[in-house]
C-alpha atoms as a PDB file:
ATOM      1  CA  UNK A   1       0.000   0.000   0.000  1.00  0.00           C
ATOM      2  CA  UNK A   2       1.184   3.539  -1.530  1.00  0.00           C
ATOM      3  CA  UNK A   3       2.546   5.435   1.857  1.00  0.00           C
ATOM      4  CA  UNK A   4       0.140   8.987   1.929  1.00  0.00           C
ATOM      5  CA  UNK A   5       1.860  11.877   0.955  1.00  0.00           C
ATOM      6  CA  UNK A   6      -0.605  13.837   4.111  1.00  0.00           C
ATOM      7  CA  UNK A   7      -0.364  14.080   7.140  1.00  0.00           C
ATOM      8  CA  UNK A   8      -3.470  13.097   9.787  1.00  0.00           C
ATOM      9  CA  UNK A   9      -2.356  17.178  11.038  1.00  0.00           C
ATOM     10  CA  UNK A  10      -3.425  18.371   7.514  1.00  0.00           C
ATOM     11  CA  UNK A  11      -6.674  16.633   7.514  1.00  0.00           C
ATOM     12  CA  UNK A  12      -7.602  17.859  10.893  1.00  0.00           C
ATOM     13  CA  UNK A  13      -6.761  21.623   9.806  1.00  0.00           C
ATOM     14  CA  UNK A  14      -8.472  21.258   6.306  1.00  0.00           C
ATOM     15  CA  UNK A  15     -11.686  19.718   8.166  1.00  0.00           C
ATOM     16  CA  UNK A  16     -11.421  22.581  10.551  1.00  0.00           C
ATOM     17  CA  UNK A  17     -11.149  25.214   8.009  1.00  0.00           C
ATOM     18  CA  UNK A  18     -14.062  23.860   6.044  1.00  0.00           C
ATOM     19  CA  UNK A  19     -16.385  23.729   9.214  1.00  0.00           C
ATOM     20  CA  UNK A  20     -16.160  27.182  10.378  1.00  0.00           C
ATOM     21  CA  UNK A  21     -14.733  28.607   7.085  1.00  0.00           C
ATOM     22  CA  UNK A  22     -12.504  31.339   8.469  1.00  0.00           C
ATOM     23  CA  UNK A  23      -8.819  30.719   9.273  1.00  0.00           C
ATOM     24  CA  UNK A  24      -8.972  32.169  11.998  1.00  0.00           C
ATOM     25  CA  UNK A  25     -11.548  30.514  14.200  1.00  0.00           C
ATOM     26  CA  UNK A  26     -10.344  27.153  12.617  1.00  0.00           C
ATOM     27  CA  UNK A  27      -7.344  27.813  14.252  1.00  0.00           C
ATOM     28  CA  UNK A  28      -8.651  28.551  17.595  1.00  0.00           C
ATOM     29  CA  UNK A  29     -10.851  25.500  17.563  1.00  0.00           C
ATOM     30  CA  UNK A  30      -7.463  23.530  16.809  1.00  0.00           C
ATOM     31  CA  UNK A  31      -5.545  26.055  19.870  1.00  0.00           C
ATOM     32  CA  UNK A  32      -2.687  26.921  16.765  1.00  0.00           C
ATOM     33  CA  UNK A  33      -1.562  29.505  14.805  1.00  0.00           C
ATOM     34  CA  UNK A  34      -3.455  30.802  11.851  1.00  0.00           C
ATOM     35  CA  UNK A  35      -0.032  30.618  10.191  1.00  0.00           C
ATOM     36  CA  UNK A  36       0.245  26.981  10.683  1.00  0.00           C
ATOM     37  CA  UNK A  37      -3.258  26.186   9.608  1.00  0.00           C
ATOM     38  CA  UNK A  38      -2.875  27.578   6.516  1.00  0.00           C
ATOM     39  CA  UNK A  39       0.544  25.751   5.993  1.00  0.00           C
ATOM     40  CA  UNK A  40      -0.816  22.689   7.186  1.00  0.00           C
ATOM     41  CA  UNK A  41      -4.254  23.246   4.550  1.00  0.00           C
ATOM     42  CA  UNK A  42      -1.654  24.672   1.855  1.00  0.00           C
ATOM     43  CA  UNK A  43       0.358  21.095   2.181  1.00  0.00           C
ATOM     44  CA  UNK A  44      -2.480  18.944   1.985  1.00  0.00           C
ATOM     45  CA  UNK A  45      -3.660  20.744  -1.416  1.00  0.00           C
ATOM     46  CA  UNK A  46      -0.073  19.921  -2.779  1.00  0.00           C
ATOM     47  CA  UNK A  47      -0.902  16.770  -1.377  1.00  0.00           C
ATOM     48  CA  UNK A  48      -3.878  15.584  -3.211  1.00  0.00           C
ATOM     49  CA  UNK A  49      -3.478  17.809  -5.881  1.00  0.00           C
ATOM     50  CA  UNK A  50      -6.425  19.736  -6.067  1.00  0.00           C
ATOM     51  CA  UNK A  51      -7.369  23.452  -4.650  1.00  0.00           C
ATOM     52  CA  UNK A  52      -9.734  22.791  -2.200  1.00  0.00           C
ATOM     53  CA  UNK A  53     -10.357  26.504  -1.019  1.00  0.00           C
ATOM     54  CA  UNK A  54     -11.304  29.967  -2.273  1.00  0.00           C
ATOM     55  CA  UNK A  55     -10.499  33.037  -0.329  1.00  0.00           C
ATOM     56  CA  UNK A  56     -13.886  35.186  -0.007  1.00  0.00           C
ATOM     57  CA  UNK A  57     -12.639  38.687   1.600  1.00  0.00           C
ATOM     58  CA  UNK A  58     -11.771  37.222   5.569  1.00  0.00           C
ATOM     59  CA  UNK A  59     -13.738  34.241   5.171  1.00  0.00           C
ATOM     60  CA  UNK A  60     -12.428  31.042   2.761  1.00  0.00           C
ATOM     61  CA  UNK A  61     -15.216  28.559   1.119  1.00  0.00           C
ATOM     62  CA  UNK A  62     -14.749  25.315  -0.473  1.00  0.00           C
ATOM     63  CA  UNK A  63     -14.747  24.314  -3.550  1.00  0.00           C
ATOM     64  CA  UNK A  64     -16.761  21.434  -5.493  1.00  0.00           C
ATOM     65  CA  UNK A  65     -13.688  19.377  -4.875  1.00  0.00           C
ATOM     66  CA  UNK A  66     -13.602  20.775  -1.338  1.00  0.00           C
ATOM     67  CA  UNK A  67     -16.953  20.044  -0.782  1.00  0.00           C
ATOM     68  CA  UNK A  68     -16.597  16.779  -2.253  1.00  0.00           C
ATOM     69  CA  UNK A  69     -13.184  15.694  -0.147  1.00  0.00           C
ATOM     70  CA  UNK A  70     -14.397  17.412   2.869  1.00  0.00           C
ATOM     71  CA  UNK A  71     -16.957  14.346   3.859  1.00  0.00           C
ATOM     72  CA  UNK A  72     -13.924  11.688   3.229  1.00  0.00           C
ATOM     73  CA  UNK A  73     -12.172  13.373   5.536  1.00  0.00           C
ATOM     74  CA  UNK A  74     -14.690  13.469   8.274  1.00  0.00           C
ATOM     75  CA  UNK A  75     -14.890   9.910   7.976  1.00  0.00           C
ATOM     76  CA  UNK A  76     -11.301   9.383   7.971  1.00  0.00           C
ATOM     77  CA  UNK A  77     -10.841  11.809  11.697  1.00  0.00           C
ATOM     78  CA  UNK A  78     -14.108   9.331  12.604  1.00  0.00           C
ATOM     79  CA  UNK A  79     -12.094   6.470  12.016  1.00  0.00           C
ATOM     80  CA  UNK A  80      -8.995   7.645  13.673  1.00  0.00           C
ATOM     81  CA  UNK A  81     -11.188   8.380  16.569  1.00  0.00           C
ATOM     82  CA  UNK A  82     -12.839   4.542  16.847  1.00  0.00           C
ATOM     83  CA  UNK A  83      -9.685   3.207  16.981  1.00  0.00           C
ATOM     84  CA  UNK A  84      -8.820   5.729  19.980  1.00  0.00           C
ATOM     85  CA  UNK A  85     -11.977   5.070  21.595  1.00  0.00           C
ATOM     86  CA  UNK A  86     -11.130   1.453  21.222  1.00  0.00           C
ATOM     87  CA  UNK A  87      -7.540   1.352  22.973  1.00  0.00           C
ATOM     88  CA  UNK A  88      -8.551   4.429  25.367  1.00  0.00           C
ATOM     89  CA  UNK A  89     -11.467   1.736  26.398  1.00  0.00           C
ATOM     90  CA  UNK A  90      -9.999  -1.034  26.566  1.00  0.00           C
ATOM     91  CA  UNK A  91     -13.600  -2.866  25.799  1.00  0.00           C
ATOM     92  CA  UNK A  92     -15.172  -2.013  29.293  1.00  0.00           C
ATOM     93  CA  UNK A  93     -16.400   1.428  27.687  1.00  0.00           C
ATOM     94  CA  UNK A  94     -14.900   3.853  30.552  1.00  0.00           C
ATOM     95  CA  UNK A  95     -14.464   6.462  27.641  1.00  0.00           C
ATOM     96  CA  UNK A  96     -14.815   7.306  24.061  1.00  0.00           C
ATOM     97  CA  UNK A  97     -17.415   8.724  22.099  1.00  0.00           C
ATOM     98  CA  UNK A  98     -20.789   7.865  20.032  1.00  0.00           C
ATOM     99  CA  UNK A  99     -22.083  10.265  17.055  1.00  0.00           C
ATOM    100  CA  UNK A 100     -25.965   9.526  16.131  1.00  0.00           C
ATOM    101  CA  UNK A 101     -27.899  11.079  13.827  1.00  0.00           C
ATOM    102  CA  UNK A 102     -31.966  11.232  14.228  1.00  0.00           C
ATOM    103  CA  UNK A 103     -34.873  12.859  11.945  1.00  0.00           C
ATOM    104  CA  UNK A 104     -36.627  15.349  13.871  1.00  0.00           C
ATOM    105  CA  UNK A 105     -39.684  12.888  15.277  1.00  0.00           C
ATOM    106  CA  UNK A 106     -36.994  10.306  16.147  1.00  0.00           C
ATOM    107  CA  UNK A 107     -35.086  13.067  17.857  1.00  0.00           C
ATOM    108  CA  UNK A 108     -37.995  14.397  19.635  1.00  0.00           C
ATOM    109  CA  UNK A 109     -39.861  10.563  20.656  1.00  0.00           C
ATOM    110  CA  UNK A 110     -37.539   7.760  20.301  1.00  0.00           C
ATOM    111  CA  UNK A 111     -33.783   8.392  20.473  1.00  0.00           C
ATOM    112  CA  UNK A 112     -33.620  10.135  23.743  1.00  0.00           C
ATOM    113  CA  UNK A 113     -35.027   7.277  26.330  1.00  0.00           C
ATOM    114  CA  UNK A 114     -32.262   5.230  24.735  1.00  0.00           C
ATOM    115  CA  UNK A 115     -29.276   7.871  25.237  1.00  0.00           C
ATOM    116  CA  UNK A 116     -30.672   7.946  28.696  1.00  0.00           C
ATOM    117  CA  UNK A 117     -30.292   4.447  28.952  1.00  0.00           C
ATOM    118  CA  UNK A 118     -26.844   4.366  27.629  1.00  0.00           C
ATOM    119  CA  UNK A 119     -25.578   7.131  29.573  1.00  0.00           C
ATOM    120  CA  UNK A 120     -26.479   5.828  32.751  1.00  0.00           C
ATOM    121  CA  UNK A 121     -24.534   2.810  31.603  1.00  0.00           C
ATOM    122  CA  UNK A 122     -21.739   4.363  30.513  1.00  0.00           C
ATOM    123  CA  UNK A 123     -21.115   7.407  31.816  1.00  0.00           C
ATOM    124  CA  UNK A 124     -17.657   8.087  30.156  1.00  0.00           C
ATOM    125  CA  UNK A 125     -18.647   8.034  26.969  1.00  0.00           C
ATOM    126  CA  UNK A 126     -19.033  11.705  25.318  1.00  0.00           C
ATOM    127  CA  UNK A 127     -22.574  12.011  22.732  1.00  0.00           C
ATOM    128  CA  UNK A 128     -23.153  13.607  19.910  1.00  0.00           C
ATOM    129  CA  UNK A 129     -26.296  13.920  18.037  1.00  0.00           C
ATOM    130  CA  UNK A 130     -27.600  15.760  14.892  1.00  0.00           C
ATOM    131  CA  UNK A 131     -30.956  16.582  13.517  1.00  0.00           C
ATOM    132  CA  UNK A 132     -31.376  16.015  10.095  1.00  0.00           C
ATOM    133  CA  UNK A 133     -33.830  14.722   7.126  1.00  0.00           C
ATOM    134  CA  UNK A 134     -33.780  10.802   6.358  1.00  0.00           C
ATOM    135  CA  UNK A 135     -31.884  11.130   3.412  1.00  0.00           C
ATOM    136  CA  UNK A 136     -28.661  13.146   5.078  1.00  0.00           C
ATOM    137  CA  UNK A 137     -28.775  10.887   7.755  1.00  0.00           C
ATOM    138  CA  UNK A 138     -28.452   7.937   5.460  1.00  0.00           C
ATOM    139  CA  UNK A 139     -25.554   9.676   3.320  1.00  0.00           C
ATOM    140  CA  UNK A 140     -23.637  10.861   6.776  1.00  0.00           C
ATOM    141  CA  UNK A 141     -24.401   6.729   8.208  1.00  0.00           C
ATOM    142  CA  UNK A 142     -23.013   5.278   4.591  1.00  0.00           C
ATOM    143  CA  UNK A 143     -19.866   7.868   4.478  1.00  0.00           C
ATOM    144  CA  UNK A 144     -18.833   7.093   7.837  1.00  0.00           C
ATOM    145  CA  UNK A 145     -19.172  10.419  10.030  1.00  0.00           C
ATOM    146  CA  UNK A 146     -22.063   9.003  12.000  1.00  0.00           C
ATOM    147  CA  UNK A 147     -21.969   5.767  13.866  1.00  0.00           C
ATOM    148  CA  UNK A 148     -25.586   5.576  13.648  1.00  0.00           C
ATOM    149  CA  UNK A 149     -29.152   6.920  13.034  1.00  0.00           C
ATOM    150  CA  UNK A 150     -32.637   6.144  13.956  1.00  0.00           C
ATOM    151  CA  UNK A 151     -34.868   7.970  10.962  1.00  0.00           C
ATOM    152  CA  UNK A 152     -38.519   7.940   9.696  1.00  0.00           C
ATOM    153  CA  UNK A 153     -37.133   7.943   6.428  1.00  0.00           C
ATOM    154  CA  UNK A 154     -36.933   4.704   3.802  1.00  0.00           C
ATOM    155  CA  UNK A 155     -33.143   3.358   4.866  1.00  0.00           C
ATOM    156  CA  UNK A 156     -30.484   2.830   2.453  1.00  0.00           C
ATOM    157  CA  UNK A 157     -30.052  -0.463   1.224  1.00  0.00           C
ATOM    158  CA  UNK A 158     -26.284  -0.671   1.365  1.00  0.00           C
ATOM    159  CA  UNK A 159     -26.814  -0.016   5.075  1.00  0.00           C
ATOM    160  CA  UNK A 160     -27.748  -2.413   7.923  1.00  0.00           C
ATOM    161  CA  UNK A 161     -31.916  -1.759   9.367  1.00  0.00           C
ATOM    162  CA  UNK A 162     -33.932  -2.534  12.297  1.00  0.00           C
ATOM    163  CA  UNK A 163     -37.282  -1.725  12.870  1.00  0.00           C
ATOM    164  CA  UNK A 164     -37.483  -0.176  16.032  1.00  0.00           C
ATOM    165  CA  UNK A 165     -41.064   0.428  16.074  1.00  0.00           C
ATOM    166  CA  UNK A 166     -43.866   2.233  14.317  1.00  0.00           C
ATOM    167  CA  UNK A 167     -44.982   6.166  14.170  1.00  0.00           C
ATOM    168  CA  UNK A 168     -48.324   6.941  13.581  1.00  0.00           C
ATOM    169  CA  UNK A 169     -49.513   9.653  11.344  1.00  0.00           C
ATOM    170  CA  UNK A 170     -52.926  11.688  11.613  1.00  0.00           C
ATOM    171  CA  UNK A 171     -54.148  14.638  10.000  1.00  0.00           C
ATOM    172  CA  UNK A 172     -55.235  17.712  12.347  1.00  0.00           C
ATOM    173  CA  UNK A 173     -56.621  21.236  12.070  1.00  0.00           C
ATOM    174  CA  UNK A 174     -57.831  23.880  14.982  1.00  0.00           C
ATOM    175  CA  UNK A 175     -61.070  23.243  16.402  1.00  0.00           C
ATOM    176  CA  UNK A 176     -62.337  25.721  14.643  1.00  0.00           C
ATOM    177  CA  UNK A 177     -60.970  24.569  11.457  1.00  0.00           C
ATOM    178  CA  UNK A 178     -63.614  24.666   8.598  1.00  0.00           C
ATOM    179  CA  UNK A 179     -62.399  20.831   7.714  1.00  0.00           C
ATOM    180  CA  UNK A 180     -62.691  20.308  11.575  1.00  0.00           C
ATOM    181  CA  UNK A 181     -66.536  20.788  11.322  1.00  0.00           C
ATOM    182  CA  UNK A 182     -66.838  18.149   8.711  1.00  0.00           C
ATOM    183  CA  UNK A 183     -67.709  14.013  10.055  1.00  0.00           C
ATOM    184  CA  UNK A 184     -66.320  12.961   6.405  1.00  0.00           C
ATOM    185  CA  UNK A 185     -63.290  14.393   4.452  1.00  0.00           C
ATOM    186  CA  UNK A 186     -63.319  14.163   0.907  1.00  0.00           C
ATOM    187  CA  UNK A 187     -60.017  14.452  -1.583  1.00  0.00           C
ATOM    188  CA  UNK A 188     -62.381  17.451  -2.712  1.00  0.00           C
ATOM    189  CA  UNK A 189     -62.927  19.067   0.415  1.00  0.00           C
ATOM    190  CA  UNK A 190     -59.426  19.397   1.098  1.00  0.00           C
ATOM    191  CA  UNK A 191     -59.246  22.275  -1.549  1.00  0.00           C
ATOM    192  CA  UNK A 192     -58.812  25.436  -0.771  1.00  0.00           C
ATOM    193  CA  UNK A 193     -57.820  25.083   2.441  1.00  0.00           C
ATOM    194  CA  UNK A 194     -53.948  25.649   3.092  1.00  0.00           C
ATOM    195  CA  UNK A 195     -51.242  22.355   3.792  1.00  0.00           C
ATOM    196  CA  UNK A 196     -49.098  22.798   6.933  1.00  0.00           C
ATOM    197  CA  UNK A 197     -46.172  20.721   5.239  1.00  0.00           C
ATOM    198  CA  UNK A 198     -42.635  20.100   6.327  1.00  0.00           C
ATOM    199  CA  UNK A 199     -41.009  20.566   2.596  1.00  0.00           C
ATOM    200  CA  UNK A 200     -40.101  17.963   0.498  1.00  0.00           C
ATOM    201  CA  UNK A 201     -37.211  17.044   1.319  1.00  0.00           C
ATOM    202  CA  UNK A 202     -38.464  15.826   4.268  1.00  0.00           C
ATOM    203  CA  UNK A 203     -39.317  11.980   4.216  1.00  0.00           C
ATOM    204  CA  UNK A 204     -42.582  12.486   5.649  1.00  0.00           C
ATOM    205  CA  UNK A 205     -44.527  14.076   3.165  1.00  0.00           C
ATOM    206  CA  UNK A 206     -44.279  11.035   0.768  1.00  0.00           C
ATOM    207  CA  UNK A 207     -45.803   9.179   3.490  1.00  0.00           C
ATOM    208  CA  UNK A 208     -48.541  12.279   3.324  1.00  0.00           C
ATOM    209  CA  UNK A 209     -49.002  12.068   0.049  1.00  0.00           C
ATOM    210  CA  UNK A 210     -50.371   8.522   0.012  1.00  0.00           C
ATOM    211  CA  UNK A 211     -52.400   9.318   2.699  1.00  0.00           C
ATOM    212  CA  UNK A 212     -54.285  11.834   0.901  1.00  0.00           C
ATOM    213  CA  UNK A 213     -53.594  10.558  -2.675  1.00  0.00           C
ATOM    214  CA  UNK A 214     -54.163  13.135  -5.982  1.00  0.00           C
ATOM    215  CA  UNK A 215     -55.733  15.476  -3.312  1.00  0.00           C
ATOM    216  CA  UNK A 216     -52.257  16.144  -2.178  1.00  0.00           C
ATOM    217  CA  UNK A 217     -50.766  17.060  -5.997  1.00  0.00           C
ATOM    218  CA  UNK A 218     -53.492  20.054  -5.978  1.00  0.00           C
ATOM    219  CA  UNK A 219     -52.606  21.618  -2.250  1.00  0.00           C
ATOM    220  CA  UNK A 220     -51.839  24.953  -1.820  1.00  0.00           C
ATOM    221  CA  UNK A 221     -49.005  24.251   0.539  1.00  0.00           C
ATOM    222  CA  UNK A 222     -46.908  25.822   3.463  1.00  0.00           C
ATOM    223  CA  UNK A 223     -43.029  23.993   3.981  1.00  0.00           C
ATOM    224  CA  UNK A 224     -42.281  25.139   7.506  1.00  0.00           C
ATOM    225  CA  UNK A 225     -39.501  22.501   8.043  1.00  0.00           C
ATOM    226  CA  UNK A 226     -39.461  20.955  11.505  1.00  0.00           C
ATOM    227  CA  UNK A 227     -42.945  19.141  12.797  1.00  0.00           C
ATOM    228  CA  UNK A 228     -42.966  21.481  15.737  1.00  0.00           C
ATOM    229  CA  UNK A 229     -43.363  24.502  13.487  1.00  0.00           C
ATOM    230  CA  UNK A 230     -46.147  22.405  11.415  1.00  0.00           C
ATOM    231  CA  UNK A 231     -47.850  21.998  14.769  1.00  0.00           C
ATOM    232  CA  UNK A 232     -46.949  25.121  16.218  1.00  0.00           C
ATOM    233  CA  UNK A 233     -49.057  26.540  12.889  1.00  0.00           C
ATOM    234  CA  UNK A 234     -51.947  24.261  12.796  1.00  0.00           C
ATOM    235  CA  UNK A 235     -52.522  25.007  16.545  1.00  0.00           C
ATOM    236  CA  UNK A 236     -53.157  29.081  15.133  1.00  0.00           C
ATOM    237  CA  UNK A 237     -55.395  27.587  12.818  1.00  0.00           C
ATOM    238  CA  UNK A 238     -53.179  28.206   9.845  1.00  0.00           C
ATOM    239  CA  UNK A 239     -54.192  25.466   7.994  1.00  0.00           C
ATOM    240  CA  UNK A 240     -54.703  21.760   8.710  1.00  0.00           C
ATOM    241  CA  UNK A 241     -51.640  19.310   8.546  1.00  0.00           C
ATOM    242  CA  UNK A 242     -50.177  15.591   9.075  1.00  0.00           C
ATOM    243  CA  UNK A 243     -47.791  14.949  12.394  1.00  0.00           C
ATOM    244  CA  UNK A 244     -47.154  12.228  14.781  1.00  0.00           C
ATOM    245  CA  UNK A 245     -49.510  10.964  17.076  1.00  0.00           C
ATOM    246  CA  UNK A 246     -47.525  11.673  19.750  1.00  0.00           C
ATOM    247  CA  UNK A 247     -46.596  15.027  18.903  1.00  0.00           C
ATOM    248  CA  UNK A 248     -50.497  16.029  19.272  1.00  0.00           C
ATOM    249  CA  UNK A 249     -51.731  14.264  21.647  1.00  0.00           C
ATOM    250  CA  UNK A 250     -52.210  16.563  24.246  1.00  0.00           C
ATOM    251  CA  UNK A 251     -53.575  19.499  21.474  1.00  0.00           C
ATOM    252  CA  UNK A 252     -56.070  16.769  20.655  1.00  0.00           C
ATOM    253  CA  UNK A 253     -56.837  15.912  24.336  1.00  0.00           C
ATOM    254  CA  UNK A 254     -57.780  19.790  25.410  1.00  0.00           C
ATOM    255  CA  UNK A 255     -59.438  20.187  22.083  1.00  0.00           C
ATOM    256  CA  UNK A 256     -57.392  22.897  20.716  1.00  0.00           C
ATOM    257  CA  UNK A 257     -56.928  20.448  17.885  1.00  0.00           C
ATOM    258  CA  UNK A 258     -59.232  18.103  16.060  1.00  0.00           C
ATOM    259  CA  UNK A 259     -58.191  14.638  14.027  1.00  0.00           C
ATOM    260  CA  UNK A 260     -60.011  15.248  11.261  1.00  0.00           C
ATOM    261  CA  UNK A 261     -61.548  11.943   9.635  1.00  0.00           C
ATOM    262  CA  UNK A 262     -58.597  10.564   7.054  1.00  0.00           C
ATOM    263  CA  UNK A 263     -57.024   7.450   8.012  1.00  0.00           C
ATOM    264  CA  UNK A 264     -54.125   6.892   9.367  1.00  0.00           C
ATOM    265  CA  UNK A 265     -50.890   5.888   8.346  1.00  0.00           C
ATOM    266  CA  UNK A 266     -48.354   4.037  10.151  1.00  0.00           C
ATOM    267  CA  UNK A 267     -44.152   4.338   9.331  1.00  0.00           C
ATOM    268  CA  UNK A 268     -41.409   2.537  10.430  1.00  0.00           C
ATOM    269  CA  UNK A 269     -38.624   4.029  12.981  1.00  0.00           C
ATOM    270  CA  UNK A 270     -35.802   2.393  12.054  1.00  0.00           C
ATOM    271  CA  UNK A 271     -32.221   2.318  13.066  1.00  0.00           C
ATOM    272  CA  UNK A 272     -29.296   2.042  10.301  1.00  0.00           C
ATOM    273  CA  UNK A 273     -25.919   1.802  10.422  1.00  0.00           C
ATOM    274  CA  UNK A 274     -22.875   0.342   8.143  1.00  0.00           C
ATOM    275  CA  UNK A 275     -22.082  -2.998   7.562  1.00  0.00           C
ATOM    276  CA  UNK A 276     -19.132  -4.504   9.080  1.00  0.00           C
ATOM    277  CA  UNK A 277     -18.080  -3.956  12.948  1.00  0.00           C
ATOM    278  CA  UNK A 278     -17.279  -0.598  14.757  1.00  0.00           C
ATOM    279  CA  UNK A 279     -15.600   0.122  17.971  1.00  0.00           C
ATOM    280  CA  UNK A 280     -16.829  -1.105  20.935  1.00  0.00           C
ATOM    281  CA  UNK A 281     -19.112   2.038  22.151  1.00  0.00           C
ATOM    282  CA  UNK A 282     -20.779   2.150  18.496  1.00  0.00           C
ATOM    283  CA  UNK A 283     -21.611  -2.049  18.892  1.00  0.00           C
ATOM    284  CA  UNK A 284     -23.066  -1.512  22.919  1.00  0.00           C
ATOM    285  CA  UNK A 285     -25.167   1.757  21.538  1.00  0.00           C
ATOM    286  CA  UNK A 286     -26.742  -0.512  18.482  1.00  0.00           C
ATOM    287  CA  UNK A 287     -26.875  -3.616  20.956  1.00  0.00           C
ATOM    288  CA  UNK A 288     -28.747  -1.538  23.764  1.00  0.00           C
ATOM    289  CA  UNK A 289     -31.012  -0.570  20.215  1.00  0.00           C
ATOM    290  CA  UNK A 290     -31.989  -3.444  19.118  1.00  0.00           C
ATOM    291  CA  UNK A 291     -31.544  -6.464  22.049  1.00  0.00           C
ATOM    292  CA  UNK A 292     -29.028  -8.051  20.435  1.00  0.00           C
ATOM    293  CA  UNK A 293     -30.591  -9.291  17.494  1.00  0.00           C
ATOM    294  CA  UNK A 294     -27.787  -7.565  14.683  1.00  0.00           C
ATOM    295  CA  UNK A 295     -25.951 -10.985  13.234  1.00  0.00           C
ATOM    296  CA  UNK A 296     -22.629 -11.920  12.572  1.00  0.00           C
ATOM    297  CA  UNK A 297     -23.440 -11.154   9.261  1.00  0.00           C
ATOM    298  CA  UNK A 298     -25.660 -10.257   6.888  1.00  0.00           C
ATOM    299  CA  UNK A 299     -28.657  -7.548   6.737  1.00  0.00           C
ATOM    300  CA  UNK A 300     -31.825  -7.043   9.276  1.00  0.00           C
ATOM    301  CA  UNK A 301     -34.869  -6.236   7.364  1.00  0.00           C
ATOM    302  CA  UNK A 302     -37.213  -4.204   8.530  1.00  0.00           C
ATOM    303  CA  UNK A 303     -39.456  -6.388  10.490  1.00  0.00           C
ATOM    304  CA  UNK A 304     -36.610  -7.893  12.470  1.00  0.00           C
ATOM    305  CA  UNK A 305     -35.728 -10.734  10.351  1.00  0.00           C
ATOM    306  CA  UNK A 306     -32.139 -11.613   9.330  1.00  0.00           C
ATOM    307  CA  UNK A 307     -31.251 -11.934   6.065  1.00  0.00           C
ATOM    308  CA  UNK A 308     -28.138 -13.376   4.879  1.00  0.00           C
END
């Protein structure tokens, strides 16, 4: 194997730079000089043999090769730091670190009880946990910079899945919600009367849009991102909208909201991660998941099933 012309140093400063990019603060996030950042950034370009940077006034940005290199890298520092986390614990998990990834309903309803869980078990180990759409969480789970997610989304099939349980969908409007006065909902009473949606690249408005079939393709719609902005809207009596049971349970219980008479739909929460096995805190965090049940090898569907 070819010997790297880089140094683990120049990957550090270059992911550095591209997170916060300004020299400056990357350099005070690494406690060095802003002298030897840029040296150390400057040598890895020579390095690879690509610019990777573009000075904007004080501030630097990437370029598409930046942009494109700066994700390897994460996932390179990631690995470095499993194999730390693996000697510094010594398998009895007295440090290290975990980096999960959850969609917003996962992050509100089902991850925490399970950090809790792990925490109290492992109290040296340091978390870290980001919010983002299905999708990102599956490209951040397949490239390597998170250990693992639990999303509402479909999961990617080069990944490992579990179904960890099921989130229930219902539509809602205000109380005093013109659709909130009706006892049946028609795909043609559902126009004119504004969508409280989350945006499309959110996973759960294809699960919305089979719930309400062609009805949904001729919505006058509102993207307000996160669920509790949806809800936050549809409790003003904005318009009416789709959100987890959960989320509007007690709205529904005081009657500031109404479930207005569509069906239901029920999604999968599921938890991926990559093939193969990672450091010790990454397998007790999936093993605390999911009982035990990941094999030696081969994929878990989504109903719990191995498959080889």
């Amino acid at each position: 194997m070819r010997k790297p012309a880089y140094t683990l140093e120049q990957i550090r400063s270059f992911v550095a730079v591209a997170e916060h990019e300004h020299i400056s603060r990357a350099a005070a996030s690494l406690f060095l000089t802003q002298a030897a950042v840029t040296q150390q950034v400057r040598h890895f370009e020579r390095a690879v043999g690509l610019q990777l940077l573009e000075r904007d006034g004080r501030r630097v940005r990437l370029t598409d090769a930046g942009r494109s290199l700066a994700d390897a890298c994460r996932a390179a520092l990631r690995a470095v730091e499993v194999m730390d986390d693996t000697a510094k614990a010594m398998k009895e998990l007295e440090a290290g670190s975990l980096h999960v990834g959850a969609s917003p309903t996962c992050a509100t309803y089902y991850l925490p009880p399970h950090l809790a869980e792990f925490t109290r078990r492992h109290p040296g180990v340091k978390l870290s946990v980001i919010v983002e759409p299905s999708a990102e969480l599956n490209r951040q789970v397949l490239a390597g910079t998170l250990d693992c997610a639990i999303l509402e989304g479909a999961p990617d099939p080069a990944l490992v899945a579990f179904e960890l349980t099921r989130d229930e969908l219902v539509v809602v409007a205000h109380r005093d919600h013109p659709l909130s006065q009706l006892r049946r909902v028609a795909s043609t009473d559902l126009a004119g009367h504004l969508y409280l949606g989350r945006g499309p690249e959110w996973s759960a408005e294809q699960t919305v849009r089979e719930m309400l079939g062609e009805a949904y393709d001729r919505l006058e719609v509102l993207s307000l991102g996160h669920p509790e902005y949806v809800r936050a809207a549809a409790i003003a009596g904005l318009g009416f909208a789709a959100l987890p049971k959960r989320a509007v349970a007690a709205d529904v219980a005081s009657g500031v909201l109404k479930r207005l008479p569509i069906p239901p739909s029920l999604r999968p929460i599921t938890a991926v991660r990559r093939k193969g096995r990672g450091g010790p805190v990454q397998e007790a965090f999936w093993d605390l998941l999911t009982g035990g049940a990941m094999p030696p090898s081969g994929k878990i569907s989504t109903d719990g099933r191995s498959e080889s």
